[in-house]
PDB file of N, CA and C in Angstrom:
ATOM      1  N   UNK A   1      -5.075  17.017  28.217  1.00  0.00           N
ATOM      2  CA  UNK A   1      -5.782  18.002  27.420  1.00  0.00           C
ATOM      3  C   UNK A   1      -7.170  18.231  28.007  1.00  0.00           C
ATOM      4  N   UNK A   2      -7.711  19.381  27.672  1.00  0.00           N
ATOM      5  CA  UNK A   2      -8.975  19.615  28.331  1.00  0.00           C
ATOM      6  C   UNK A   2      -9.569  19.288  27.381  1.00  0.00           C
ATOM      7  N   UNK A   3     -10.918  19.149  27.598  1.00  0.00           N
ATOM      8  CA  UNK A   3     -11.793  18.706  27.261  1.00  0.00           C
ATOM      9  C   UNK A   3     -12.623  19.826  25.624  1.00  0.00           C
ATOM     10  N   UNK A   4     -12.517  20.618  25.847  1.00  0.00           N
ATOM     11  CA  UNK A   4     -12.702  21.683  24.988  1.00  0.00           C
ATOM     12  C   UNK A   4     -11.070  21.696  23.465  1.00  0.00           C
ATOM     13  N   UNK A   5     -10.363  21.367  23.958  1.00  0.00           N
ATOM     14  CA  UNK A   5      -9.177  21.209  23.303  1.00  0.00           C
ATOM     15  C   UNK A   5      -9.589  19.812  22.244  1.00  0.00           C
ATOM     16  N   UNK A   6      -9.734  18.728  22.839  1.00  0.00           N
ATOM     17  CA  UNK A   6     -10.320  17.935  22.594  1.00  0.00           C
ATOM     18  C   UNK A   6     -11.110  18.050  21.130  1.00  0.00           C
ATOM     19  N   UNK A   7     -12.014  18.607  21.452  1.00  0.00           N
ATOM     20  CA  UNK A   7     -13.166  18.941  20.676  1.00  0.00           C
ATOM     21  C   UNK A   7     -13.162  20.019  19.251  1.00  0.00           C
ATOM     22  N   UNK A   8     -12.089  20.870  19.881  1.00  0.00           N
ATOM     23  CA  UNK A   8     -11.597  21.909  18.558  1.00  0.00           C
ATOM     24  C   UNK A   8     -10.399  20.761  17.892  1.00  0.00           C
ATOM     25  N   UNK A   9      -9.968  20.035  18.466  1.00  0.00           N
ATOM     26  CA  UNK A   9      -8.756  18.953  17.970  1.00  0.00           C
ATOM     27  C   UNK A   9      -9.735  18.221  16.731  1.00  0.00           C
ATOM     28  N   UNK A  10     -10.672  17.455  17.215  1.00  0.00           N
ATOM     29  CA  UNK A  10     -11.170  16.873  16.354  1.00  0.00           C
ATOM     30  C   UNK A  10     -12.234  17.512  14.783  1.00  0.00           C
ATOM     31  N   UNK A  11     -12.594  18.608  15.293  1.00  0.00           N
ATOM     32  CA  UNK A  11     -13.262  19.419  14.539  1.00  0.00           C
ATOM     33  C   UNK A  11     -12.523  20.191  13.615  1.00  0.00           C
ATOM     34  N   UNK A  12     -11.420  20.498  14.038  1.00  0.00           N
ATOM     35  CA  UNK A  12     -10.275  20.913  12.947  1.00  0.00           C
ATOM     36  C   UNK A  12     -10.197  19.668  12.178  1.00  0.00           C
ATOM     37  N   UNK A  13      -9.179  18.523  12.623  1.00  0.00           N
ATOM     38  CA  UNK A  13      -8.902  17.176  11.558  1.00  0.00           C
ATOM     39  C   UNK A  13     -10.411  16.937  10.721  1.00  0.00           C
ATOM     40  N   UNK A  14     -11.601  16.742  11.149  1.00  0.00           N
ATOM     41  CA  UNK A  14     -12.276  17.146  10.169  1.00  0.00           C
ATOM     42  C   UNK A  14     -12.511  17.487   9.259  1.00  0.00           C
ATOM     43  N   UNK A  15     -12.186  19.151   9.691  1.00  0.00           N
ATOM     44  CA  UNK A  15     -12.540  19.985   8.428  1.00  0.00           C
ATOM     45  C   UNK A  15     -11.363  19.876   7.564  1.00  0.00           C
ATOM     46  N   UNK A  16      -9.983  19.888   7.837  1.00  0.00           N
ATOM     47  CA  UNK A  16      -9.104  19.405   6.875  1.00  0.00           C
ATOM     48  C   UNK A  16      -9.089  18.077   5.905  1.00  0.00           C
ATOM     49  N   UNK A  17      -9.680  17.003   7.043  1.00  0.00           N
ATOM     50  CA  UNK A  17     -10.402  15.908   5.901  1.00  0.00           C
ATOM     51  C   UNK A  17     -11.385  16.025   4.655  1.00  0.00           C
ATOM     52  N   UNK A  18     -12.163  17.083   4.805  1.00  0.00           N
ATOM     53  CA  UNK A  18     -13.577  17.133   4.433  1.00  0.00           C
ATOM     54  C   UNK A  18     -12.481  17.708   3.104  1.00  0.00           C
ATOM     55  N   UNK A  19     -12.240  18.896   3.486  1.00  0.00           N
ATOM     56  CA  UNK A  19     -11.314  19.874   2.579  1.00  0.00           C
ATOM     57  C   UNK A  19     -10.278  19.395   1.440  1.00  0.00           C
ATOM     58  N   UNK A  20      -9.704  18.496   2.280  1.00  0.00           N
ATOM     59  CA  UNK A  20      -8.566  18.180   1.643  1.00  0.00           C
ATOM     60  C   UNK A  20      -8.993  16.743   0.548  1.00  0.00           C
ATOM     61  N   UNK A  21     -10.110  16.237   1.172  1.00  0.00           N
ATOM     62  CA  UNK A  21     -10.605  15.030   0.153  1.00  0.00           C
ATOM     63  C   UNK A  21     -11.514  15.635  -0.533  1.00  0.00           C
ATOM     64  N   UNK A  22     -12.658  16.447  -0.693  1.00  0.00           N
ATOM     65  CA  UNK A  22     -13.360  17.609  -1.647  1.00  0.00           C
ATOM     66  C   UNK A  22     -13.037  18.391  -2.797  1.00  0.00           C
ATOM     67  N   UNK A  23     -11.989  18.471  -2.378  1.00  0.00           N
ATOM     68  CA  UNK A  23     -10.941  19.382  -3.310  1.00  0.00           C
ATOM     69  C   UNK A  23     -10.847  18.855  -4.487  1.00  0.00           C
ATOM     70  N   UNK A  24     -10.736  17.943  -5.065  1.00  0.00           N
ATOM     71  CA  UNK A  24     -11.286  17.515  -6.415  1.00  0.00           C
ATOM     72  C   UNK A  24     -12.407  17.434  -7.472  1.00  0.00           C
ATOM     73  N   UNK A  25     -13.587  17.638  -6.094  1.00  0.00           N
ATOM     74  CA  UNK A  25     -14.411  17.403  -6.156  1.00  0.00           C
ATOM     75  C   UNK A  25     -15.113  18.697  -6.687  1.00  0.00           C
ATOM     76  N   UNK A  26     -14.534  19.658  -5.870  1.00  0.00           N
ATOM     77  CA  UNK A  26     -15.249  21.267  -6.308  1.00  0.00           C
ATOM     78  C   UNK A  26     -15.569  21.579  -7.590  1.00  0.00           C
ATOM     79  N   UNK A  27     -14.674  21.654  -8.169  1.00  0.00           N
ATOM     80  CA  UNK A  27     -14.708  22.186  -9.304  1.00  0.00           C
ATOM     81  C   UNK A  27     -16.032  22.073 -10.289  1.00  0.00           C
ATOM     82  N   UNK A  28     -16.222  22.339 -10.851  1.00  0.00           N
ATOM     83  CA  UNK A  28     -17.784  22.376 -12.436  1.00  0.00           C
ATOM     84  C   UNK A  28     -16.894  21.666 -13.789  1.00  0.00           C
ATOM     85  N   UNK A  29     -15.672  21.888 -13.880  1.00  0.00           N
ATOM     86  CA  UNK A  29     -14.874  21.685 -14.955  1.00  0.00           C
ATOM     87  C   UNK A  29     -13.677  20.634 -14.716  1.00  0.00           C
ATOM     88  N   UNK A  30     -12.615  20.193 -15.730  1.00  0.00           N
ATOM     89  CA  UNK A  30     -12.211  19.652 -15.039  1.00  0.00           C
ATOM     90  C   UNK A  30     -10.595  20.650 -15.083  1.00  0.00           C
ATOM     91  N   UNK A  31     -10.159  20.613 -13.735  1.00  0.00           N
ATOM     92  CA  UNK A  31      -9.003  21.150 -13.970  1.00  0.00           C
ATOM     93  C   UNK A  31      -7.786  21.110 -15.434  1.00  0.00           C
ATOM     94  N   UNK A  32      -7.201  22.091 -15.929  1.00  0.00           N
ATOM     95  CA  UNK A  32      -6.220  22.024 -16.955  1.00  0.00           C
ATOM     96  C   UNK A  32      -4.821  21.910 -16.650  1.00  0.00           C
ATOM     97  N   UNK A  33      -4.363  20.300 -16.833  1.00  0.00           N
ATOM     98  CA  UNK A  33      -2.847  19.750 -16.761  1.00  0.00           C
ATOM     99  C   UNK A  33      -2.265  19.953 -17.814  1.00  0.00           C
ATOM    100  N   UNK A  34      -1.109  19.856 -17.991  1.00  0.00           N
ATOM    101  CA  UNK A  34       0.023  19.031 -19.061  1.00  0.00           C
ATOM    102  C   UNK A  34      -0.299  17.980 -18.723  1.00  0.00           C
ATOM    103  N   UNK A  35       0.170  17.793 -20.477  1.00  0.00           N
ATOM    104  CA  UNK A  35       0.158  16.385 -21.189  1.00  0.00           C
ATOM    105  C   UNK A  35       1.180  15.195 -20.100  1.00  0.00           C
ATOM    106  N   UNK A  36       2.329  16.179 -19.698  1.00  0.00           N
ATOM    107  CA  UNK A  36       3.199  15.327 -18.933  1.00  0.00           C
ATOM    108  C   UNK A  36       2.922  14.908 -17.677  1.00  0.00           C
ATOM    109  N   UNK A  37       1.888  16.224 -16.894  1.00  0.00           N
ATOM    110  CA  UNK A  37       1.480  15.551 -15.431  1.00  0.00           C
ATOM    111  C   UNK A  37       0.283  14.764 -15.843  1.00  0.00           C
ATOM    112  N   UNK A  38      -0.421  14.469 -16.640  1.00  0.00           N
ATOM    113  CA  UNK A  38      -1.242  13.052 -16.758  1.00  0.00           C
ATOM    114  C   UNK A  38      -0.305  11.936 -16.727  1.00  0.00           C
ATOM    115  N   UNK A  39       0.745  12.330 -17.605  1.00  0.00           N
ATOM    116  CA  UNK A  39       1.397  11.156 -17.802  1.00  0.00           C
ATOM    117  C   UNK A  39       2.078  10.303 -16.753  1.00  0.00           C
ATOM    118  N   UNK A  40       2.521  11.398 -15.777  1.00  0.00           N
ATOM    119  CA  UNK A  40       3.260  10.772 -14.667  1.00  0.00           C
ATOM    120  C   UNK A  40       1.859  10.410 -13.568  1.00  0.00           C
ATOM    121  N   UNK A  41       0.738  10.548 -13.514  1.00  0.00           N
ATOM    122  CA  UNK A  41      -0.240  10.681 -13.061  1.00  0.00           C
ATOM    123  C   UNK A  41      -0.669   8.874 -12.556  1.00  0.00           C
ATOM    124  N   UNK A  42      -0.313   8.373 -13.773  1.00  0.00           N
ATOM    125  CA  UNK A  42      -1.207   7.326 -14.270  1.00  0.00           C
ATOM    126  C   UNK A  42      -0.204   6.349 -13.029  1.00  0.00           C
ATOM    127  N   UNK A  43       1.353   6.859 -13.033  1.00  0.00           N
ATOM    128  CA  UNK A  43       1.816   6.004 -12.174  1.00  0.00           C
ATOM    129  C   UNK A  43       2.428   6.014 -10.735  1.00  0.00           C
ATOM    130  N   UNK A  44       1.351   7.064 -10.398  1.00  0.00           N
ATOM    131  CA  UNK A  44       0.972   7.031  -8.735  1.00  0.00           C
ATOM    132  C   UNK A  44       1.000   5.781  -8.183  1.00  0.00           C
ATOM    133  N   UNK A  45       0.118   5.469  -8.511  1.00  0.00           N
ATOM    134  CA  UNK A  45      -1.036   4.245  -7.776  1.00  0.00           C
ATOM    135  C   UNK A  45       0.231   3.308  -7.465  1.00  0.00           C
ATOM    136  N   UNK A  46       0.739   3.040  -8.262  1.00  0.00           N
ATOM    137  CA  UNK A  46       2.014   2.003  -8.601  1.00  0.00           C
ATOM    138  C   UNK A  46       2.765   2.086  -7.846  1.00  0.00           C
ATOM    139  N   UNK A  47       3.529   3.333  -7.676  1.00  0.00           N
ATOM    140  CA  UNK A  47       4.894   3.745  -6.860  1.00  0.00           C
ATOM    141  C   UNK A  47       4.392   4.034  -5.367  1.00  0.00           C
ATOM    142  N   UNK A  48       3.229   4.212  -5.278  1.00  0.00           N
ATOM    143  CA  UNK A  48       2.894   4.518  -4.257  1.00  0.00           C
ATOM    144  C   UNK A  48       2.552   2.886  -3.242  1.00  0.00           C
ATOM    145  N   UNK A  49       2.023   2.000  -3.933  1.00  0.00           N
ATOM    146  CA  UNK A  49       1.864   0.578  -3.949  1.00  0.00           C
ATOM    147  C   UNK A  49       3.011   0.054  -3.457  1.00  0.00           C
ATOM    148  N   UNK A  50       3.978   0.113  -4.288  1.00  0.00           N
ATOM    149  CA  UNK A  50       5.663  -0.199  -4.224  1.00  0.00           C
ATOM    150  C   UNK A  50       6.680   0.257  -2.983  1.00  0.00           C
ATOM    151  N   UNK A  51       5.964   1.285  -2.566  1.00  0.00           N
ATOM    152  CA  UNK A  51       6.588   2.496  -1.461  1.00  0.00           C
ATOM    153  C   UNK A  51       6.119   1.357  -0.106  1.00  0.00           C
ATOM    154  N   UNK A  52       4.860   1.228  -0.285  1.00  0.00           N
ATOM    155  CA  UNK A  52       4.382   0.422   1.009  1.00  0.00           C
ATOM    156  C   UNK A  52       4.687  -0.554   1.364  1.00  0.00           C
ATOM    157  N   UNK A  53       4.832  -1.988   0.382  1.00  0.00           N
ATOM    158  CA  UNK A  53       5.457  -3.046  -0.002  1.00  0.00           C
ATOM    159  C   UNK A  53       6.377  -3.415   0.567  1.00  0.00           C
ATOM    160  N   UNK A  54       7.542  -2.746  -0.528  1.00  0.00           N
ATOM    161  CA  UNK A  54       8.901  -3.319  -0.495  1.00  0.00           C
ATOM    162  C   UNK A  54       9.566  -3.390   0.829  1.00  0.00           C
ATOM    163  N   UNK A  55       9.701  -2.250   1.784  1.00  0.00           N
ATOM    164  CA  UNK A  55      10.034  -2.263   2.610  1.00  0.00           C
ATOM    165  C   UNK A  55       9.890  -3.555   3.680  1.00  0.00           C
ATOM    166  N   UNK A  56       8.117  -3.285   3.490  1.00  0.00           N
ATOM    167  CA  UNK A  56       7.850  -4.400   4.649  1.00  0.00           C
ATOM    168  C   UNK A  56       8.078  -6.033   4.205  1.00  0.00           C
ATOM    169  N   UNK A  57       8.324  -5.909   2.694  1.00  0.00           N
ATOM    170  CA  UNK A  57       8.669  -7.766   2.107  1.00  0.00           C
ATOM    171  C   UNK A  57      10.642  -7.290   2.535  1.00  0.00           C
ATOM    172  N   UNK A  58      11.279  -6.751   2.199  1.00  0.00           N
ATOM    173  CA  UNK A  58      12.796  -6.536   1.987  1.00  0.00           C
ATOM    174  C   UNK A  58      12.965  -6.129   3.086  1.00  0.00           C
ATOM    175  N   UNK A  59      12.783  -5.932   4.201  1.00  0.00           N
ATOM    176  CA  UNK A  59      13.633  -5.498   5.526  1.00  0.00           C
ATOM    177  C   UNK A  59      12.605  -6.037   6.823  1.00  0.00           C
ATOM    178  N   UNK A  60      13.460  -6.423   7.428  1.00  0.00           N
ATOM    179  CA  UNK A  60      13.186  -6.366   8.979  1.00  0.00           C
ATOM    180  C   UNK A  60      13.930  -5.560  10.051  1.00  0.00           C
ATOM    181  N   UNK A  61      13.332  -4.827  10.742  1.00  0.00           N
ATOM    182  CA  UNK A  61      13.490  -3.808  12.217  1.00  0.00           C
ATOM    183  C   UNK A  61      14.353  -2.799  11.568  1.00  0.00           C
ATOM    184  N   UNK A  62      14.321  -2.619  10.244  1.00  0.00           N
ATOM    185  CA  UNK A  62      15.312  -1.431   9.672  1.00  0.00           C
ATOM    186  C   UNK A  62      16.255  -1.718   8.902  1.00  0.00           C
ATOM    187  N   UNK A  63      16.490  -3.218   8.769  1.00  0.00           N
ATOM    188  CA  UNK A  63      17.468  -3.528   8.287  1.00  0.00           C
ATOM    189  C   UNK A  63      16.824  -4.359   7.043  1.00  0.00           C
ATOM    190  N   UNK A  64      17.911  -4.399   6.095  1.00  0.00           N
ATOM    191  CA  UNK A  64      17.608  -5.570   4.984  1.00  0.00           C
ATOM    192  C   UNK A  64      17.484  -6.987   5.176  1.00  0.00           C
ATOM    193  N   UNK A  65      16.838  -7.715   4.993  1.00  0.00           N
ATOM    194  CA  UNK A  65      16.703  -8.988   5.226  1.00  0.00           C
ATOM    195  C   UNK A  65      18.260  -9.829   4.515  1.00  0.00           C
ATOM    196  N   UNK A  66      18.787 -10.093   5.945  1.00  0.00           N
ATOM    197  CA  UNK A  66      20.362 -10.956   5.225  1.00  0.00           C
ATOM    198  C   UNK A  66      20.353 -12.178   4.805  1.00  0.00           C
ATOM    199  N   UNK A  67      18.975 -13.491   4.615  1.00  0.00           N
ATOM    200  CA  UNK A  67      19.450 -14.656   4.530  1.00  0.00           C
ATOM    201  C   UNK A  67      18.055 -14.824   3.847  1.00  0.00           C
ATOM    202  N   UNK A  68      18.398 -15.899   2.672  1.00  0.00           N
ATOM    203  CA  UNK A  68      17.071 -15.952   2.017  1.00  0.00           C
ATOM    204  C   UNK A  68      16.113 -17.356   2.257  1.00  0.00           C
ATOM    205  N   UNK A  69      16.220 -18.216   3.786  1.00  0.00           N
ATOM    206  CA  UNK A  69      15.412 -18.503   4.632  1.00  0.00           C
ATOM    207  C   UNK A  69      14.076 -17.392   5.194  1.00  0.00           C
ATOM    208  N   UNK A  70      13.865 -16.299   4.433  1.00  0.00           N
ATOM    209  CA  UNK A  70      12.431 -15.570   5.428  1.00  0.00           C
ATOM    210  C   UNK A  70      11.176 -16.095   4.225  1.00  0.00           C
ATOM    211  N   UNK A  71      10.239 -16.098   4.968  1.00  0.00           N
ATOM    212  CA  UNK A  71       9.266 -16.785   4.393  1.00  0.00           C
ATOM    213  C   UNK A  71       8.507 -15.793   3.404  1.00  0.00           C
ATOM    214  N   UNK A  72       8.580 -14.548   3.756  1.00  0.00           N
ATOM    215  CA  UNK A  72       8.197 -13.521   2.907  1.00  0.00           C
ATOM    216  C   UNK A  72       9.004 -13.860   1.308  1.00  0.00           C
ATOM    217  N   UNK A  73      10.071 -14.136   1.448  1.00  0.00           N
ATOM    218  CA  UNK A  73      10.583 -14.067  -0.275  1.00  0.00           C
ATOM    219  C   UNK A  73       9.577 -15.217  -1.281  1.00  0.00           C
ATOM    220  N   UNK A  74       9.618 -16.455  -0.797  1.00  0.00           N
ATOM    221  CA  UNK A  74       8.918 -17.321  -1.586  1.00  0.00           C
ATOM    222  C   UNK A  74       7.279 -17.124  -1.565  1.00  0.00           C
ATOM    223  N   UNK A  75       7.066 -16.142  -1.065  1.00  0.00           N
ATOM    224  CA  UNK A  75       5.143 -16.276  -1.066  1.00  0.00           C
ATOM    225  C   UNK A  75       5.213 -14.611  -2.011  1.00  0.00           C
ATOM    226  N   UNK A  76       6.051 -14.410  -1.729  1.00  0.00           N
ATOM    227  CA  UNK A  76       5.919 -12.940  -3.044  1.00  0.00           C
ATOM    228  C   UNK A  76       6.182 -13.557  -4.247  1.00  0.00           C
ATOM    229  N   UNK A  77       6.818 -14.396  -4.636  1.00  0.00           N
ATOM    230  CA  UNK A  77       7.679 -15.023  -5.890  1.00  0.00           C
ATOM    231  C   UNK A  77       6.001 -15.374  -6.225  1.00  0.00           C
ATOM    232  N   UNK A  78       5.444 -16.665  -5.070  1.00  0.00           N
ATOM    233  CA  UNK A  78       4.566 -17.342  -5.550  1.00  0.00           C
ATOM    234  C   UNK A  78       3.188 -16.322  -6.272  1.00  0.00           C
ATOM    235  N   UNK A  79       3.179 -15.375  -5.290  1.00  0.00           N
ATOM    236  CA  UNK A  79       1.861 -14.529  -5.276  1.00  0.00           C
ATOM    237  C   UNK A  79       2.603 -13.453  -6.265  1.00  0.00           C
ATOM    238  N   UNK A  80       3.093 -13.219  -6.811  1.00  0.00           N
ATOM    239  CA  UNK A  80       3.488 -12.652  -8.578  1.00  0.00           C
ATOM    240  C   UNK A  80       3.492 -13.307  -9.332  1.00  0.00           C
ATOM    241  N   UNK A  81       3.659 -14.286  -9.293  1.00  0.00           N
ATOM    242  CA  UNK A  81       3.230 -16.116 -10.558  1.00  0.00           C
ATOM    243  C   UNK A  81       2.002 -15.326 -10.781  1.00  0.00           C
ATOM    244  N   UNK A  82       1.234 -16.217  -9.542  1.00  0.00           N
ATOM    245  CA  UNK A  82      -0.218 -16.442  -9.978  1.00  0.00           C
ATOM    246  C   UNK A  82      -0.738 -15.051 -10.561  1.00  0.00           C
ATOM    247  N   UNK A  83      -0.766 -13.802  -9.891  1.00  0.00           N
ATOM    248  CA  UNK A  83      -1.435 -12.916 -10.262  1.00  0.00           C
ATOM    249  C   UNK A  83      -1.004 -12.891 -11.922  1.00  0.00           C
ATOM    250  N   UNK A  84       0.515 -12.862 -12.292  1.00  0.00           N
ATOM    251  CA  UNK A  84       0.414 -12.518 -13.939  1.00  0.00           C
ATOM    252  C   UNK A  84       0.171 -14.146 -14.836  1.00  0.00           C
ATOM    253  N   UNK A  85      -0.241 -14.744 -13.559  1.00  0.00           N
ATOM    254  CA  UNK A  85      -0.891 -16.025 -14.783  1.00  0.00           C
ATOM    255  C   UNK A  85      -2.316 -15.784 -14.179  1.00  0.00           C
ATOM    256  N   UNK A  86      -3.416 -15.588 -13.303  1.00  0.00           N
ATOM    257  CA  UNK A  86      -4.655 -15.267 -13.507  1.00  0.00           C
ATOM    258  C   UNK A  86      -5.506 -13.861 -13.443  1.00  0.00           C
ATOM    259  N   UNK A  87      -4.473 -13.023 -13.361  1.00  0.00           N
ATOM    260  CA  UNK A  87      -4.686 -11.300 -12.889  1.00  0.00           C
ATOM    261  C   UNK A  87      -5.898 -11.322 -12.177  1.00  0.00           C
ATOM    262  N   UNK A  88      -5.837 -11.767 -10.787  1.00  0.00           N
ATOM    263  CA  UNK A  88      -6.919 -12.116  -9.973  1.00  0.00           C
ATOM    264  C   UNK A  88      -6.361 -11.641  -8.674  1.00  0.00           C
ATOM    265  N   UNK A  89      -7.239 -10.593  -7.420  1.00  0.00           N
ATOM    266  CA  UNK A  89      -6.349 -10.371  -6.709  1.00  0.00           C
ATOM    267  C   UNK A  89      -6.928 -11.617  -5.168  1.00  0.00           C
ATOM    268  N   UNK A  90      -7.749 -11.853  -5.094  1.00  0.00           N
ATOM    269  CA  UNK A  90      -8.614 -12.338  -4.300  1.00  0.00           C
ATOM    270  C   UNK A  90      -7.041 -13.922  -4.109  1.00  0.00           C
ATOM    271  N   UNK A  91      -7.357 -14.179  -5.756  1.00  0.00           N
ATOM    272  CA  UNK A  91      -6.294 -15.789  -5.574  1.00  0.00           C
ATOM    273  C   UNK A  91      -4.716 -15.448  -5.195  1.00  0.00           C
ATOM    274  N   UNK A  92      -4.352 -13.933  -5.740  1.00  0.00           N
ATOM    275  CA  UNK A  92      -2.541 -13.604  -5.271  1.00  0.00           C
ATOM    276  C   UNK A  92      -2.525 -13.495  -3.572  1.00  0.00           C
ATOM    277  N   UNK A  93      -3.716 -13.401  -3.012  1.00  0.00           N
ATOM    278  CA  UNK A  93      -3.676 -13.115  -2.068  1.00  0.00           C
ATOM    279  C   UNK A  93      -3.414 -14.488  -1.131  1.00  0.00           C
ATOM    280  N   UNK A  94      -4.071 -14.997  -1.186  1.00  0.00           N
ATOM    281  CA  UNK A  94      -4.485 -16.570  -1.317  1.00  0.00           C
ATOM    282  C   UNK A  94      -3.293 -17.109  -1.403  1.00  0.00           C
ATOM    283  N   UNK A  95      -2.606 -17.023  -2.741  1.00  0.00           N
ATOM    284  CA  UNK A  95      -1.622 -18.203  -3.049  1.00  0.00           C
ATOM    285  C   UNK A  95      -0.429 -17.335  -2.021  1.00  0.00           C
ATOM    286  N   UNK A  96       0.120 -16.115  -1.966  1.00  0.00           N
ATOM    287  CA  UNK A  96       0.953 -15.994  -1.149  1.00  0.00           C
ATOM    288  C   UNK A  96       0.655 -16.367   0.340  1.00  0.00           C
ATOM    289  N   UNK A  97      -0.297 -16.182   0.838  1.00  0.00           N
ATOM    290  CA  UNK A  97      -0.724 -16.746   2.080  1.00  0.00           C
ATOM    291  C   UNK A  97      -0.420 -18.223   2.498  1.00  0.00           C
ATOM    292  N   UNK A  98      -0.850 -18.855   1.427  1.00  0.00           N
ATOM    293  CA  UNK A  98      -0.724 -20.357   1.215  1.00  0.00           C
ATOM    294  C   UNK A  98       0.703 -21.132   1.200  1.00  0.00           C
ATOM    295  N   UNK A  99       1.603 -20.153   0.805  1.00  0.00           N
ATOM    296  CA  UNK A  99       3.027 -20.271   0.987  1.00  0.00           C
ATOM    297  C   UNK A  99       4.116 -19.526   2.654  1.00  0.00           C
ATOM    298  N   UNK A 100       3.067 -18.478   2.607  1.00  0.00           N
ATOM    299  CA  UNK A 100       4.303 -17.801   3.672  1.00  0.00           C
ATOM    300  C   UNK A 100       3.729 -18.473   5.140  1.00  0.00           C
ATOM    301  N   UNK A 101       2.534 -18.895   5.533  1.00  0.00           N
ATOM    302  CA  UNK A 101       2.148 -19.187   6.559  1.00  0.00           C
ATOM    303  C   UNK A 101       2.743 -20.957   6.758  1.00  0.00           C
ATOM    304  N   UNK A 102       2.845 -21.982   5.954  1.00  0.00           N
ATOM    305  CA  UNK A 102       3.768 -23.289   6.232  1.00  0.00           C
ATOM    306  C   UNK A 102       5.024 -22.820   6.272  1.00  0.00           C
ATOM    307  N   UNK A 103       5.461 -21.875   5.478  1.00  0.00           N
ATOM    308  CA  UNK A 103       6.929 -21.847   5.942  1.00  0.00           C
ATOM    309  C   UNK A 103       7.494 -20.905   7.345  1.00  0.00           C
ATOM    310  N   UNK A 104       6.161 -20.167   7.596  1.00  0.00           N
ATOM    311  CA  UNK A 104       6.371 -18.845   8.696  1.00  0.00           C
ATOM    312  C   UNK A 104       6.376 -20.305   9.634  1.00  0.00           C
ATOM    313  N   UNK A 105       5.206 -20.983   9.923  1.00  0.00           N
ATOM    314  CA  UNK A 105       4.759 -21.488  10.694  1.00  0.00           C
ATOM    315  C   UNK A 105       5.397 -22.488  11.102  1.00  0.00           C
ATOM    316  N   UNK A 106       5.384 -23.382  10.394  1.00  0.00           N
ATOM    317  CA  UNK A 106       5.792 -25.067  10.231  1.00  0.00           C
ATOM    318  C   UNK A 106       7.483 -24.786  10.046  1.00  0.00           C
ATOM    319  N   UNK A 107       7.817 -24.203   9.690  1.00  0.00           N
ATOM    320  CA  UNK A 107       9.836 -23.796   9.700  1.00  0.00           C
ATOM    321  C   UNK A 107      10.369 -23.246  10.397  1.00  0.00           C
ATOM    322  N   UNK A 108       9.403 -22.230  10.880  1.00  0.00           N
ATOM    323  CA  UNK A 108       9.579 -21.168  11.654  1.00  0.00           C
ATOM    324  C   UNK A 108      10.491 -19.776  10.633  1.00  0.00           C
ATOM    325  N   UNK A 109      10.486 -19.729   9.610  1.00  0.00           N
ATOM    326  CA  UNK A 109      11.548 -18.958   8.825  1.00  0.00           C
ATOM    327  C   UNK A 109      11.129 -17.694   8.874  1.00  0.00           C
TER     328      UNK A 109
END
């Protein structure tokens, strides 16, 4: 690419960043939804959370994980304990770590 290409490349992604994250922002008022798109609203965050996740705990190279030797299953088990017994994310983080790295490591699983 030339060098000028370059430069309109990045200055475009930009302005679509600027744009596309602003866009909420514009307004004076606040936009008018249904009652129902709040409702489904609230559980973005969640599914979107879940979308990222699962995959990478439940499959390897594309495939489903076939044998329940991977070290990922018991440090999710562990690190969903703790979080709904201290709703703390700093320690879920922690306690699954604390589990998947002796068994990644030390088992090799």
């Amino acid at each position: 690419m030339a060098t000028w290409e370059i430069i309109v490349t990045i200055l475009g992604l930009a302005v679509i960043t600027v744009v596309t994250r602003g866009f909420f922002m514009l307004p004076d008022r606040e936009l008018p939804m249904p009652d129902w798109v709040k409702r489904g609203l609230r559980y973005a965050p969640l599914a979107a959370l879940i979308a990222v996740i699962a995959p990478e705990v439940l499959m390897t190279q594309g495939d489903f994980i076939a044998t329940w030797q991977d070290a990922r299953l018991p440090a999710v088990v562990a690190a969903s304990a703790y979080y709904f017994w201290r709703r703390g994310i700093l320690g879920t983080i922690v306690t699954g770590m604390a589990v998947y790295l002796p068994l990644h490591i030390g088992l090799g699983w």
